[in-house]
Protein backbone atom coordinates (compact mmCIF):
# COMPACT_ATOMS: atom_id res chain seq x y z
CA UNK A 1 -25.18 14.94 1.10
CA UNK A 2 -21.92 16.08 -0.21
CA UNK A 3 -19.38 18.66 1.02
CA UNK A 4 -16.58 20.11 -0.85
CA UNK A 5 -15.23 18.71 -4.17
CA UNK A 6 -18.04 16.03 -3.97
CA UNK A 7 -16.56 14.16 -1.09
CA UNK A 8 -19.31 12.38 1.33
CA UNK A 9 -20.10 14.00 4.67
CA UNK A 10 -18.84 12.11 7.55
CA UNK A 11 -21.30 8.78 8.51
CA UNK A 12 -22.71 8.81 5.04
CA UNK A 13 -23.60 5.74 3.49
CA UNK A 14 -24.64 6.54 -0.13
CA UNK A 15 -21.56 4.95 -1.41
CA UNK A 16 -22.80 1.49 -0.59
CA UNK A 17 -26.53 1.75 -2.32
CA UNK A 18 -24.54 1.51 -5.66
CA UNK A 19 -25.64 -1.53 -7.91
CA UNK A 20 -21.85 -1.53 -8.77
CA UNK A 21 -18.31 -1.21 -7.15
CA UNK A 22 -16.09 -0.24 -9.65
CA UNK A 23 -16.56 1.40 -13.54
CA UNK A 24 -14.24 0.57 -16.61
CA UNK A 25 -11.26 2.89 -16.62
CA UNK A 26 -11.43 2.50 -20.22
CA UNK A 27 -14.51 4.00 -20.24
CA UNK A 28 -13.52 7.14 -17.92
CA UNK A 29 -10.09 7.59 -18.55
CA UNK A 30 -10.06 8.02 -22.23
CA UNK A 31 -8.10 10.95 -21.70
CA UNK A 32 -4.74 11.23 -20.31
CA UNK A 33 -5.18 14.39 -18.84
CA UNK A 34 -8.40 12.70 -16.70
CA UNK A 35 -6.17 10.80 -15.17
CA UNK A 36 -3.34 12.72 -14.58
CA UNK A 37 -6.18 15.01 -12.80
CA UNK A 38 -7.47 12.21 -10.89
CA UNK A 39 -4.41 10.71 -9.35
CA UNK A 40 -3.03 14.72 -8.64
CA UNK A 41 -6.75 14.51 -6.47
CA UNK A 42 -6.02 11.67 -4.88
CA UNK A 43 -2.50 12.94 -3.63
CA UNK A 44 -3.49 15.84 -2.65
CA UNK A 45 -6.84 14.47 -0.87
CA UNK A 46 -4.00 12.41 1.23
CA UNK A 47 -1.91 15.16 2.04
CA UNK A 48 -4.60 17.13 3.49
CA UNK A 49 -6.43 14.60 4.86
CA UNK A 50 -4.03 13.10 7.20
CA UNK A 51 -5.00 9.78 9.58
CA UNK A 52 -6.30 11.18 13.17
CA UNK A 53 -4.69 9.05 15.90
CA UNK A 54 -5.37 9.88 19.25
CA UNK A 55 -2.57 9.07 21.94
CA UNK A 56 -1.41 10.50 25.16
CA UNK A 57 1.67 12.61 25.55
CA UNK A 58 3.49 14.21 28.54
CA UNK A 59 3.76 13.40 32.41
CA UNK A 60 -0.21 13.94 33.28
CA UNK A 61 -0.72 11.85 30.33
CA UNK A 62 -2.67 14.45 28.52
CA UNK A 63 -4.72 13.10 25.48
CA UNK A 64 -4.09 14.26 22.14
CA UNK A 65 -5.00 14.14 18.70
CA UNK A 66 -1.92 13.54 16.48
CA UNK A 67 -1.82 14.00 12.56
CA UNK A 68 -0.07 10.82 11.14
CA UNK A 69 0.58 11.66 6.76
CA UNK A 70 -1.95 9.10 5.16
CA UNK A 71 0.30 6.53 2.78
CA UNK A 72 -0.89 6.47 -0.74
CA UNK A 73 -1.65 3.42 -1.81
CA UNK A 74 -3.15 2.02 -5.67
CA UNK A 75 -6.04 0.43 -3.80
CA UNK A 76 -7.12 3.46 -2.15
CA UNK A 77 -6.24 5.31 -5.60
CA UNK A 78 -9.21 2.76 -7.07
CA UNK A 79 -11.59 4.08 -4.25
CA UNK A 80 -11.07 7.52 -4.68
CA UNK A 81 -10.99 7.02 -8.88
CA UNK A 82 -14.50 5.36 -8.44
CA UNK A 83 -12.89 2.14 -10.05
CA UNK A 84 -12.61 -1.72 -9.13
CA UNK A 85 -8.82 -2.83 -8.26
CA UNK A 86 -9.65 -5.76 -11.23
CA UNK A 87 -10.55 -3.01 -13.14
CA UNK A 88 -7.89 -1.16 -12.72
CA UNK A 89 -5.06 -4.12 -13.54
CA UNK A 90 -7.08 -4.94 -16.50
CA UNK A 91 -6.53 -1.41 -17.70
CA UNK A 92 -2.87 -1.50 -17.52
CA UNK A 93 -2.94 -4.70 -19.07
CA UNK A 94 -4.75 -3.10 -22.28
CA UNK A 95 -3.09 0.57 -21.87
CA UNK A 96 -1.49 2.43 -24.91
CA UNK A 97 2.18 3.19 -24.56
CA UNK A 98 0.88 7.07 -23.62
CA UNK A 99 -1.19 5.55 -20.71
CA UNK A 100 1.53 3.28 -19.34
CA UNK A 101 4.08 6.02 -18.88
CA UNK A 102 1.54 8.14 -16.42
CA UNK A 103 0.41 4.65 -14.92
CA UNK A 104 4.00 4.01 -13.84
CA UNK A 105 4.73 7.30 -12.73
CA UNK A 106 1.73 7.20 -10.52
CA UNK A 107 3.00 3.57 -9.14
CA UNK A 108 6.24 5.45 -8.90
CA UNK A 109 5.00 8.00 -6.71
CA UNK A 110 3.21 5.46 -4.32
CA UNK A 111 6.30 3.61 -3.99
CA UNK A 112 8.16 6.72 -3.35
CA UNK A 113 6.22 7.91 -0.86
CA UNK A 114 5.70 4.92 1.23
CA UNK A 115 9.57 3.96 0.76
CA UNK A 116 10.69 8.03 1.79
CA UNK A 117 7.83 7.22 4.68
CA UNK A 118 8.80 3.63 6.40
CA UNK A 119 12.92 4.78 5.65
CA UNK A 120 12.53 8.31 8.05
CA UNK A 121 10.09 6.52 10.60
CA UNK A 122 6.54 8.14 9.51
CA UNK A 123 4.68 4.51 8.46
CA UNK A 124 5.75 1.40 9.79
CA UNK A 125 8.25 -0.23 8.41
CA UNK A 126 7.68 -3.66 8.44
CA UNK A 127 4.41 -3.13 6.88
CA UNK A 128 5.91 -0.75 4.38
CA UNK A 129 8.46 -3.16 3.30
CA UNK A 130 6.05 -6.37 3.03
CA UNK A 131 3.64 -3.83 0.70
CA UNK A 132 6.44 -3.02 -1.26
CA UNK A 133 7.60 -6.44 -1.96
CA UNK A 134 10.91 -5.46 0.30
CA UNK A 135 11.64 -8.69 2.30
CA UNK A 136 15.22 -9.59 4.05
CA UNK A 137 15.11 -13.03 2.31
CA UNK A 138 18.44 -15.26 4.44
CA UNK A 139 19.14 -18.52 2.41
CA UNK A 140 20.89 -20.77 4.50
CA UNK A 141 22.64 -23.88 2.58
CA UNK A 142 23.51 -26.55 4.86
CA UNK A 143 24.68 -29.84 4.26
CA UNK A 144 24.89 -32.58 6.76
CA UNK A 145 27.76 -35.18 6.62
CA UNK A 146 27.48 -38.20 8.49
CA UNK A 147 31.23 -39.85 9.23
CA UNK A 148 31.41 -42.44 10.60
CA UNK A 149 34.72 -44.20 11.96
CA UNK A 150 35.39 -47.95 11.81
CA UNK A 151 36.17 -50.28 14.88
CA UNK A 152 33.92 -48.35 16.86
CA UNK A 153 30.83 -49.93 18.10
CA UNK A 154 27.86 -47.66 18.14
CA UNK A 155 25.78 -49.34 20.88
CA UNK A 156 28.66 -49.63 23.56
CA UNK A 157 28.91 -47.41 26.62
CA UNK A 158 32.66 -46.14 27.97
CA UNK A 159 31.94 -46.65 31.49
């Protein structure tokens, strides 16, 4: 059922005969170094694990298999930990001082990645910058001023 380091074999389903999605992080990660483990997984589970795309490359259009770098993101960090996303922000809500320093530097490396990512051309960067809260945000202030010149008769015609 399982292949290395626990991970599901491809097409199975066991995942999805749990009662539960999701288990308290306070309950797991009582220890700091439990985390630090699980999120140094998880980064290196996307760095060898990279997205298959298939596409077509050079003048007989010959199909390939390209390796595009999987993004890290904290939603797919709550899959691979084993723990609900409203799990997970109720855990930083109630996280020691200890806790919240490798929570942010885990945040800080999926930013990081994803921003190094979209700014050299690897991930897209219009989705990039939308995940990252990034948006070109243009205020225009207009005014309109309505003048309006006496003697002149509005509803006359110069023909």
């Amino acid at each position: 059922m399982t292949g290395k380091r626990g991970q599901f074999l491809k097409g199975n389903q066991l995942w999805s005969l749990r009662q539960s999605h999701g288990r308290d992080p306070l309950l797991i990660y009582q220890d700091k170094e439990i985390l630090i483990s699980t999120a140094t997984e998880y980064f290196q589970y996307c760095i060898e694990n990279p997205i298959l795309k298939e596409d077509y490359a050079g003048g007989m259009a010959k199909k390939v298999t390209r390796k595009i770098p999987r993004p890290f993101s904290e939603r797919a960090f709550c899959v691979f930990a084993g723990i609900s996303r409203s799990g997970w922000i109720e855990f930083k809500k109630r996280a020691t001082d200890d806790f919240l320093d490798i929570i942010r530097r885990i945040e800080d490396i999926i930013y990081n990645q994803k921003f190094e990512g979209a700014a050299v051309g690897i991930f897209n960067a219009n989705l990039i910058s939308r995940d990252l809260g990034l948006v070109d945000k243009k205020e225009i202030d207009q005014k309109v001023i309505t003048v309006t010149v006496e003697g002149e008769d509005e509803n006359t015609d110069d023909e």
